[in-house]
C-alpha atoms as a PDB file:
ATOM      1  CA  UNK A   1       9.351 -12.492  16.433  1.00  0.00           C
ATOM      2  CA  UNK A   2      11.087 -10.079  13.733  1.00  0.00           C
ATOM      3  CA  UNK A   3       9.799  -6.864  14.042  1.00  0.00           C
ATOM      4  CA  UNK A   4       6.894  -5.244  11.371  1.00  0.00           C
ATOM      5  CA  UNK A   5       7.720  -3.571   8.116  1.00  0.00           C
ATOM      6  CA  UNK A   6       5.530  -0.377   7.444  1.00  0.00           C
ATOM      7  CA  UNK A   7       4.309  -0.938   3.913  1.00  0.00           C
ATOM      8  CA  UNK A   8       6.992   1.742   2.152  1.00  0.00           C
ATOM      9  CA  UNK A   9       4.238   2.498  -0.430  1.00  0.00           C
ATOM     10  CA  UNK A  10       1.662   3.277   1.287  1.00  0.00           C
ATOM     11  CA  UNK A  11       4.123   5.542   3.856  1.00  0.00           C
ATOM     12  CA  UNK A  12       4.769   7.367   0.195  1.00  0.00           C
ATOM     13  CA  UNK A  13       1.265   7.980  -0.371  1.00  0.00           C
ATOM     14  CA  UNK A  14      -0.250   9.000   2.673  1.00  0.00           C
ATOM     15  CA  UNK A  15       1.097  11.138   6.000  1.00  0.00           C
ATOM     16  CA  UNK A  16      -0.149  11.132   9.323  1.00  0.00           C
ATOM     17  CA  UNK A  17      -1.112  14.898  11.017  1.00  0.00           C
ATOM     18  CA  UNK A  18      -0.188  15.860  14.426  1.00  0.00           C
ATOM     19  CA  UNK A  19      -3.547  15.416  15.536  1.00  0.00           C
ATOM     20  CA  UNK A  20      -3.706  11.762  14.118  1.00  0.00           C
ATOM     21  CA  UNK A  21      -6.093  12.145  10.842  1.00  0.00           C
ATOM     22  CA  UNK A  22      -4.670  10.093   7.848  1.00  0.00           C
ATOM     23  CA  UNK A  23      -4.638  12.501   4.677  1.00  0.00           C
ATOM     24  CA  UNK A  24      -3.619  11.608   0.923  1.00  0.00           C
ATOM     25  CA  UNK A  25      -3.604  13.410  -2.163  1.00  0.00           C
ATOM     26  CA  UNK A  26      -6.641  13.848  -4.379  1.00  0.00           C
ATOM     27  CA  UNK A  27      -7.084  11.241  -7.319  1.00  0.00           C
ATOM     28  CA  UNK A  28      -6.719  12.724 -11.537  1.00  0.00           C
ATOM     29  CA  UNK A  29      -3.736  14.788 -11.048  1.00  0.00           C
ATOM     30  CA  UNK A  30      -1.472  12.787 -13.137  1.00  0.00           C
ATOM     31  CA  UNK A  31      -1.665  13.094 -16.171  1.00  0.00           C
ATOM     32  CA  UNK A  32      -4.105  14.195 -19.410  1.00  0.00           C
ATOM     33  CA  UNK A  33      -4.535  17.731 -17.568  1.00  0.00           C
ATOM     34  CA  UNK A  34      -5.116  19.445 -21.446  1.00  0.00           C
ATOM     35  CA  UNK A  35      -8.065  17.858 -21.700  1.00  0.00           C
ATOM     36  CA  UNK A  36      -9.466  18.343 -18.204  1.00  0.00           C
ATOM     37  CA  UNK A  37     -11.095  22.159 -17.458  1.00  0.00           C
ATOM     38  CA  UNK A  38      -9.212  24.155 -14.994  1.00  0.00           C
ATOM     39  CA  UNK A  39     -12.132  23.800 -12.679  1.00  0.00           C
ATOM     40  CA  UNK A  40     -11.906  20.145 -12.506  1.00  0.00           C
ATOM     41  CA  UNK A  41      -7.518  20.234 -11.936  1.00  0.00           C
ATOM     42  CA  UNK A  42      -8.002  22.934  -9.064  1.00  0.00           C
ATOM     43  CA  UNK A  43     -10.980  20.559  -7.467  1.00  0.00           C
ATOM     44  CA  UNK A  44      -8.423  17.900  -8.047  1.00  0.00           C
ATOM     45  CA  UNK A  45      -5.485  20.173  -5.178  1.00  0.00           C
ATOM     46  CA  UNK A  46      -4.988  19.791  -1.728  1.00  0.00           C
ATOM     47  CA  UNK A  47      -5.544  16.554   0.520  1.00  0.00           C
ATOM     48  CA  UNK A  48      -8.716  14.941   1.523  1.00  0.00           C
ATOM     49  CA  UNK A  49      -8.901  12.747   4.785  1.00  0.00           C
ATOM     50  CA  UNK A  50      -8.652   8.845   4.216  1.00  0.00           C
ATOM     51  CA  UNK A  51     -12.027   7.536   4.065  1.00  0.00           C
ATOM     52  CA  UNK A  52     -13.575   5.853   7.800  1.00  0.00           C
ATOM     53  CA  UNK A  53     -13.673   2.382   5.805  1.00  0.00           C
ATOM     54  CA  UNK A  54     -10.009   2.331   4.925  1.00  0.00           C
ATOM     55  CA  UNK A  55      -8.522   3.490   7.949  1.00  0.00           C
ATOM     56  CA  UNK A  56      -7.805   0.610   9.551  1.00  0.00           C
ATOM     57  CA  UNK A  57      -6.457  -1.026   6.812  1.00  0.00           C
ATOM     58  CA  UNK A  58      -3.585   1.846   5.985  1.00  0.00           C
ATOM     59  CA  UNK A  59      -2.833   2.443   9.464  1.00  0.00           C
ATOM     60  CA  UNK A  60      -1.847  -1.529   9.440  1.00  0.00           C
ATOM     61  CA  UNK A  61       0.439  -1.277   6.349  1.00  0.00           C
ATOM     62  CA  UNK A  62       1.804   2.107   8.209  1.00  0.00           C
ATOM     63  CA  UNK A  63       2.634  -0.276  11.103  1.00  0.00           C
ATOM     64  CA  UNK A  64       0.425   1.959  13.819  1.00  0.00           C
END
């Protein structure tokens, strides 16, 4: 049996904490920031936690 491949774009995308949370980057932070209000770009910062209905698909394609 070969071994599993982590999914490399999903390992670019989201990291795994020391305590085990999966985090990823906030969504609308690409591009067309003019037109956006500052507000809505520094909402847009940090990391969020992956949602519970996704985790056990991206920890799969991690290879955990």
């Amino acid at each position: 049996m070969p071994k599993m491949k982590s999914h490399s774009g999903t390992s670019k995308r989201v990291k795994t904490t020391g305590s085990g949370k999966i985090v990823r980057q906030k969504t609308g932070k690409r591009h067309n920031l003019e037109k956006k209000p500052s507000t809505v770009t520094r909402r847009m910062s940090g990391v969020v936690e992956v949602s519970p209905a996704d985790i056990k698909k991206v920890k799969k394609l991690l290879g955990k």
